[in-house]
N, C-alpha and C. Protein backbone atom coordinates (compact mmCIF):
# COMPACT_ATOMS: atom_id res chain seq x y z
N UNK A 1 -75.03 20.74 -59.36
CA UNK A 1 -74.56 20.31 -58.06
C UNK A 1 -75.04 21.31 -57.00
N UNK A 2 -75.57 21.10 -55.98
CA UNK A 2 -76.33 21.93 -54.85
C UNK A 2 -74.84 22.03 -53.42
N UNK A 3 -75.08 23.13 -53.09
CA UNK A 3 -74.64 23.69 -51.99
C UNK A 3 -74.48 22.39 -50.66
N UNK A 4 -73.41 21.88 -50.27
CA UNK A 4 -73.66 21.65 -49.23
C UNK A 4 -74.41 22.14 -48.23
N UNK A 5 -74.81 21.26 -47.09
CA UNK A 5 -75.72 21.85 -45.68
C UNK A 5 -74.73 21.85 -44.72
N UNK A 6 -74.78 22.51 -43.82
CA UNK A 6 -74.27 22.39 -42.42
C UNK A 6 -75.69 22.43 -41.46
N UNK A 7 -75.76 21.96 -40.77
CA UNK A 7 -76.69 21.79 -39.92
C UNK A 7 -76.01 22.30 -38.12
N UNK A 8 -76.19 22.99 -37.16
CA UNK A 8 -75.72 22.83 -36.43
C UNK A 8 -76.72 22.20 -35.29
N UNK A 9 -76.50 21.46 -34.14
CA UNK A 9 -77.38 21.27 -33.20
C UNK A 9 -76.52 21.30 -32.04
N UNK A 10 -77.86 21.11 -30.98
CA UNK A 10 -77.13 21.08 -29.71
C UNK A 10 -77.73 20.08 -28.66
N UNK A 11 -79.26 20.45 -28.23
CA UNK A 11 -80.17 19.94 -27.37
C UNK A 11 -81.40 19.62 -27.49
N UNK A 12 -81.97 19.67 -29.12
CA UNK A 12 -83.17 19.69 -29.43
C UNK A 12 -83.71 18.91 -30.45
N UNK A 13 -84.06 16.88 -30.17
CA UNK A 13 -83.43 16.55 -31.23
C UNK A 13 -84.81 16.30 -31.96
N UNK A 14 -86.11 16.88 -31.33
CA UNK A 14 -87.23 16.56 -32.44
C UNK A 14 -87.07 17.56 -33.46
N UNK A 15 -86.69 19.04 -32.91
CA UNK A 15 -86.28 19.87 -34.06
C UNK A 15 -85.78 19.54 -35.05
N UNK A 16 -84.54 18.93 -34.48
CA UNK A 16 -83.59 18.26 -35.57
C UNK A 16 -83.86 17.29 -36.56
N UNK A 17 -84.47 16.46 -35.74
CA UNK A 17 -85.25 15.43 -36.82
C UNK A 17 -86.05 15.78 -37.64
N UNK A 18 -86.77 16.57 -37.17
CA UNK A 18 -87.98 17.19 -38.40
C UNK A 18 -87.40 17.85 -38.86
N UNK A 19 -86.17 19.33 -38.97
CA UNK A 19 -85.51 19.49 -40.00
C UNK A 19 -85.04 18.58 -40.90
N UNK A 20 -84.16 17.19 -40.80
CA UNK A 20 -84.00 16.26 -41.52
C UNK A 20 -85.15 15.71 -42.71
N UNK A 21 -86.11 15.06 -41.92
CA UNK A 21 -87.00 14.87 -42.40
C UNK A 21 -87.65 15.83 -43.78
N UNK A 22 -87.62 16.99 -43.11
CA UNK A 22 -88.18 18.31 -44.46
C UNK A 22 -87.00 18.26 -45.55
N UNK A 23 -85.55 18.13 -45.09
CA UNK A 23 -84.69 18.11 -46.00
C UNK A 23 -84.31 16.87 -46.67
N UNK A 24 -84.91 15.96 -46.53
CA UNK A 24 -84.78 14.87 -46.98
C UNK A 24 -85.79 14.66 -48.41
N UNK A 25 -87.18 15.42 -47.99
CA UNK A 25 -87.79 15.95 -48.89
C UNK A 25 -87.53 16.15 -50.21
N UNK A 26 -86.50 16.68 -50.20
CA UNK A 26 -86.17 18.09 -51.17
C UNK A 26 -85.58 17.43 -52.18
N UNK A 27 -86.15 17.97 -53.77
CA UNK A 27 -85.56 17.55 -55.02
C UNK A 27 -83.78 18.00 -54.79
N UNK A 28 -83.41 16.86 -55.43
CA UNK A 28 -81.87 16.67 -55.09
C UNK A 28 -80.80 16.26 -53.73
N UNK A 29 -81.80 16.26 -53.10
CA UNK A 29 -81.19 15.86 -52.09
C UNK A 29 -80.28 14.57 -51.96
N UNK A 30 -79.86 13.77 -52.93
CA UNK A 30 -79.37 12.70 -52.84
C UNK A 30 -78.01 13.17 -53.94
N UNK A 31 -77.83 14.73 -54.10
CA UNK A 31 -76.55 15.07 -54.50
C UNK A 31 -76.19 16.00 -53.98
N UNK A 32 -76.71 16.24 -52.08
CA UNK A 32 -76.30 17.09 -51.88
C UNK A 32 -75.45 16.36 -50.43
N UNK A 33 -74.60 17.04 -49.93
CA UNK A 33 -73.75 16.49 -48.39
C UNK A 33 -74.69 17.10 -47.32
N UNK A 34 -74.19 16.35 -46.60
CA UNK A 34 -75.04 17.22 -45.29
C UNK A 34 -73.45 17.39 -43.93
N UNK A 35 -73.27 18.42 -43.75
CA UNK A 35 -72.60 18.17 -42.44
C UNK A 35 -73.26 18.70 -41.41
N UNK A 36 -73.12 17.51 -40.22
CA UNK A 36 -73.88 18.11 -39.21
C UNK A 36 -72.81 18.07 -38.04
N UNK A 37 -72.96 19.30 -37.55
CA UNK A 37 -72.32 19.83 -36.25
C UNK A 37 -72.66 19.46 -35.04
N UNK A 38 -72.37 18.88 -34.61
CA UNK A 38 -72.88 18.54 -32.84
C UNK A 38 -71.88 18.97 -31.75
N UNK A 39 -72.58 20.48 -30.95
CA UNK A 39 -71.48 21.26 -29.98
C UNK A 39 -72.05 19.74 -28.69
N UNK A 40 -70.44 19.92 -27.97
CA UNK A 40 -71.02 19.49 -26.57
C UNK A 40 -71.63 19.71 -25.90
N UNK A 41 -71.94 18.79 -24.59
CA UNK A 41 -73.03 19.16 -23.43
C UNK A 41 -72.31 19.77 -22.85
N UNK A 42 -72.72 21.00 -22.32
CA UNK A 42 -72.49 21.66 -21.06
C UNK A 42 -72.52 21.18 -19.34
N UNK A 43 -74.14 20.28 -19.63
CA UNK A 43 -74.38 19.91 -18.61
C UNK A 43 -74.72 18.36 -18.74
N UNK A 44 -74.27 17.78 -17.43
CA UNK A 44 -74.11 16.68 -17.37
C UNK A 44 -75.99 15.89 -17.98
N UNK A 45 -77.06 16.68 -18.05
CA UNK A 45 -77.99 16.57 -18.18
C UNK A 45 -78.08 16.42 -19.90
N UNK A 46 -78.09 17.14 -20.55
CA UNK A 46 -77.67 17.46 -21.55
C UNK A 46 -76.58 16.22 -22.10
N UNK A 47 -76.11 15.57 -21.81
CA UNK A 47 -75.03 14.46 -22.05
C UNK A 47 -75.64 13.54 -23.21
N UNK A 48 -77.19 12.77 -22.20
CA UNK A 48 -77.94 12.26 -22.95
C UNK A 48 -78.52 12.27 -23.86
N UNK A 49 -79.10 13.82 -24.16
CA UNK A 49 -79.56 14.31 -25.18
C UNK A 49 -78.70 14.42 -26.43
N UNK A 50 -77.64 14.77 -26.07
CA UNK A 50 -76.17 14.91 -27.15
C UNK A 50 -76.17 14.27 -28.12
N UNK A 51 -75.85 12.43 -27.19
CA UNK A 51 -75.47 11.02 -27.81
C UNK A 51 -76.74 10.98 -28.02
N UNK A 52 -78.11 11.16 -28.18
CA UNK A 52 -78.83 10.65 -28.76
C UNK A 52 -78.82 11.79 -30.26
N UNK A 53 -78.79 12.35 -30.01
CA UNK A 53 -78.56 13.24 -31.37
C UNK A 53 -77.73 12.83 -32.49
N UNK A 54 -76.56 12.82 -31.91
CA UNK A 54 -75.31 12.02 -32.48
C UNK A 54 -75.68 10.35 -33.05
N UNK A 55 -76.40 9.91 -32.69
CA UNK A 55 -76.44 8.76 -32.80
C UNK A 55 -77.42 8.89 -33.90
N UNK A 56 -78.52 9.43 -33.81
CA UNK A 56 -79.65 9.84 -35.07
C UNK A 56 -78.90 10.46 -36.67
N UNK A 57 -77.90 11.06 -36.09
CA UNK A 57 -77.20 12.07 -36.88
C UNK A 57 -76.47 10.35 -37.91
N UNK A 58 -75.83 9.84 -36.87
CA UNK A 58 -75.54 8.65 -37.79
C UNK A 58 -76.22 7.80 -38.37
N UNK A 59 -77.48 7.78 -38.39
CA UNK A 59 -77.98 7.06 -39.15
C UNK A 59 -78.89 7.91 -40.05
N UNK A 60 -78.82 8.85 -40.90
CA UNK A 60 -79.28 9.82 -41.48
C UNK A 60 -79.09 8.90 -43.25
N UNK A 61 -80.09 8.92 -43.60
CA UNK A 61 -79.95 8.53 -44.97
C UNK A 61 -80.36 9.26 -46.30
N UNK A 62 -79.77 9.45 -47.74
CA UNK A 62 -80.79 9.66 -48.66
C UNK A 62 -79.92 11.11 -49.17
N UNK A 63 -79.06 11.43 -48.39
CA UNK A 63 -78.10 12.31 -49.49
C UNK A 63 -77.09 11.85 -49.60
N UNK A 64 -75.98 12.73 -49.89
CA UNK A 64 -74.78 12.07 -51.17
C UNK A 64 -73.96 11.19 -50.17
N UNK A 65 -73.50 11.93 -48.97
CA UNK A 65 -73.03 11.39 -47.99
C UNK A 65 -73.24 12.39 -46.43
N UNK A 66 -73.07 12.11 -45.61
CA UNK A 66 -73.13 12.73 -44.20
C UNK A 66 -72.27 13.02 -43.66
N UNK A 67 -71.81 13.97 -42.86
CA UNK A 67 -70.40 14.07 -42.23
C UNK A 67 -71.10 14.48 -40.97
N UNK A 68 -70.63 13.67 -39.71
CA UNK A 68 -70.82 14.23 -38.18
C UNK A 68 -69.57 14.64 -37.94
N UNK A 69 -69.61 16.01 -37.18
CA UNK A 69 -68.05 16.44 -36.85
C UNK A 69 -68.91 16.69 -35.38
N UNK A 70 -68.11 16.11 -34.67
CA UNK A 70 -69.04 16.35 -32.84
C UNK A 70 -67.72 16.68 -31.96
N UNK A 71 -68.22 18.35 -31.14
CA UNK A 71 -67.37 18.31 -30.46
C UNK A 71 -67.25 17.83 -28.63
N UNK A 72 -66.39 17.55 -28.14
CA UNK A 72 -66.53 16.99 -26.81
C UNK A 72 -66.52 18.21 -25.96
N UNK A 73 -65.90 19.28 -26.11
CA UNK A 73 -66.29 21.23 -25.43
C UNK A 73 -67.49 21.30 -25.85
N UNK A 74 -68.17 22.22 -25.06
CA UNK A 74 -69.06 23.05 -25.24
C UNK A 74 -68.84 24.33 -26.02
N UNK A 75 -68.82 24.84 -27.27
CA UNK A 75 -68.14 25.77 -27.67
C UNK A 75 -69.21 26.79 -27.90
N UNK A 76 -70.57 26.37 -27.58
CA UNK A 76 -71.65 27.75 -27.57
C UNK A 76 -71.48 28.13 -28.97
N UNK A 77 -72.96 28.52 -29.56
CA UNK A 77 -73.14 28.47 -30.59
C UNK A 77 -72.19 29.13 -31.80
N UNK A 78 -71.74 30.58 -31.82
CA UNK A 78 -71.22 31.51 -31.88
C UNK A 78 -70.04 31.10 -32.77
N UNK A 79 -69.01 30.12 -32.23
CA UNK A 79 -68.05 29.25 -32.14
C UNK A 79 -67.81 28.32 -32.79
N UNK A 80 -69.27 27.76 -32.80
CA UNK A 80 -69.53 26.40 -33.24
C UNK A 80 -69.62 27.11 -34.90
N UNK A 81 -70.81 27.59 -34.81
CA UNK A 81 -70.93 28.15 -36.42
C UNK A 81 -69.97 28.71 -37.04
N UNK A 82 -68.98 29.54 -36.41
CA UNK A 82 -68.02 30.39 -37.02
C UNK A 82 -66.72 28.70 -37.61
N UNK A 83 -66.45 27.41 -36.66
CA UNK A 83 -65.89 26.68 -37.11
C UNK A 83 -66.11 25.74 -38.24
N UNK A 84 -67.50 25.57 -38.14
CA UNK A 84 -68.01 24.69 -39.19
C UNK A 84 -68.36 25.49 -40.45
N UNK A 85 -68.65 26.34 -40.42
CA UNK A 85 -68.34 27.43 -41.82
C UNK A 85 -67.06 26.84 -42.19
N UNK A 86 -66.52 27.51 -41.53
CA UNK A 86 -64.99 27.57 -42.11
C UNK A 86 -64.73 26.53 -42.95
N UNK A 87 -64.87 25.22 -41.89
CA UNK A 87 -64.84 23.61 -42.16
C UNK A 87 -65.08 23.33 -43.90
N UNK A 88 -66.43 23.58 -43.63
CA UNK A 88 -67.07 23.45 -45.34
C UNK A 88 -66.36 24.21 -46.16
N UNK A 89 -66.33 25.59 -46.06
CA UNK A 89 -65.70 26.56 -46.95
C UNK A 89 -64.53 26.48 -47.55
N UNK A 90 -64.00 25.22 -46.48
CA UNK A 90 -62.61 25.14 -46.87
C UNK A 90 -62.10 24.13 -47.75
N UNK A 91 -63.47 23.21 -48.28
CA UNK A 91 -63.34 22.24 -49.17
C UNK A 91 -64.83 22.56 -50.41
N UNK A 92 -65.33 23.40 -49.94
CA UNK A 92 -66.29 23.68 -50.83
C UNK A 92 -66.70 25.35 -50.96
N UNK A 93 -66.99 25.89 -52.08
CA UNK A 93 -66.75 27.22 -52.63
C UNK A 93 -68.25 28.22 -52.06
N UNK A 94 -69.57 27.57 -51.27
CA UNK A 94 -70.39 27.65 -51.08
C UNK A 94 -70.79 26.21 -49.96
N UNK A 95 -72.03 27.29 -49.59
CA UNK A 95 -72.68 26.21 -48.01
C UNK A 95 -73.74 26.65 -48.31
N UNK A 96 -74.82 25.82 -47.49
CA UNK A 96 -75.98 26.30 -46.77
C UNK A 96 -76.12 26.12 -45.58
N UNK A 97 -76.24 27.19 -44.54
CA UNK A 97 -76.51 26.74 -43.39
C UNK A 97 -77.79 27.06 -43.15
N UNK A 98 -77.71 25.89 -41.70
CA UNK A 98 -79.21 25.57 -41.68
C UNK A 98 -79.48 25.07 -40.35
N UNK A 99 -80.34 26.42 -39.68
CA UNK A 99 -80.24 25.87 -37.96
C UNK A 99 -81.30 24.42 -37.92
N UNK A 100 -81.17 23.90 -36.38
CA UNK A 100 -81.89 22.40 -35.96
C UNK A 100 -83.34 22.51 -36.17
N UNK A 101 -83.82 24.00 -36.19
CA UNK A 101 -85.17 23.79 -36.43
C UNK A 101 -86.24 24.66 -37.49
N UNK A 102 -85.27 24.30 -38.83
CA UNK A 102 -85.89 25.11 -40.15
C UNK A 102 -86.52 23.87 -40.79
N UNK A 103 -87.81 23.74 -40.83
CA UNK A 103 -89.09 23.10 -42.16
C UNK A 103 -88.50 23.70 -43.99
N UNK A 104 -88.07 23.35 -44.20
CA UNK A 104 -88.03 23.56 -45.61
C UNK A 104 -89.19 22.84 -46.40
N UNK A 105 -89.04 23.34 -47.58
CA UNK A 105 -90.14 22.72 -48.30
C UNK A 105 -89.01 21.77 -49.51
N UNK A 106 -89.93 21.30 -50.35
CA UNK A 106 -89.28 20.69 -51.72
C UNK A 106 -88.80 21.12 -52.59
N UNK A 107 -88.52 22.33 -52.67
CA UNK A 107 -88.02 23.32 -54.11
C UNK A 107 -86.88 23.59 -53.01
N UNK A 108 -86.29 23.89 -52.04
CA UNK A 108 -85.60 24.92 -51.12
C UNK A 108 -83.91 24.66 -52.01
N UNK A 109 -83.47 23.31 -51.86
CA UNK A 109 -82.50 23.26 -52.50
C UNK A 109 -82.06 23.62 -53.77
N UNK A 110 -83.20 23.55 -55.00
CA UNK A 110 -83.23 24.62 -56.16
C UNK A 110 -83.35 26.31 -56.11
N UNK A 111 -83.65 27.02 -54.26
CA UNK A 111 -83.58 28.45 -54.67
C UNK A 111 -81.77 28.53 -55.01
N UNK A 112 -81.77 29.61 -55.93
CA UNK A 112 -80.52 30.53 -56.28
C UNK A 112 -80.58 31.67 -56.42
């Protein structure tokens, strides 16, 4: 059984997608969770970008299951990561985190 992911994002959603994409890749990936974090917009500009993230985030396919936890604050990164740790940690004994714009390869989920 592999490590859950946390993913966090914010404003950057080709990053994001192509992280997906690389992790979608990856041997096992269809027994592993993914939670992805989505902090709020700050700026009303930023709004759009959010819900489109969020919305990609929901239609994410090909692991065990997905969890979007999206917040409506802006809680700046710091915050964000220190909660969604927790989040996972608190139902699972191990994580992987994994910022919006890491390329993994196909083995990544087998390092230990």
């Amino acid at each position: 059984m592999h490590a859950p992911i946390a993913i966090f994002t914010y404003n950057r959603p080709d990053h994001f997608m192509e992280t997906v994409a690389h992790l979608q890749k990856n041997k096992g990936v269809e027994e592993t969770e993914l939670f992805v974090f989505s902090d709020g917009a700050k700026t009303d500009r930023d709004k759009e970008i959010v819900s489109g993230i969020r919305e990609f985030a929901g239609s994410i396919q090909g692991f065990k299951n997905v969890t979007l936890i999206s917040s409506d604050l802006n809680m700046g990164l710091k915050a964000s990561v220190r909660k969604g740790i927790s989040h996972v940690l608190s139902m699972h004994q191990q994580i992987i985190v994994v910022e919006d714009d890491i390329c993994s390869n196909v083995n990544f989920l087998d390092y230990h």
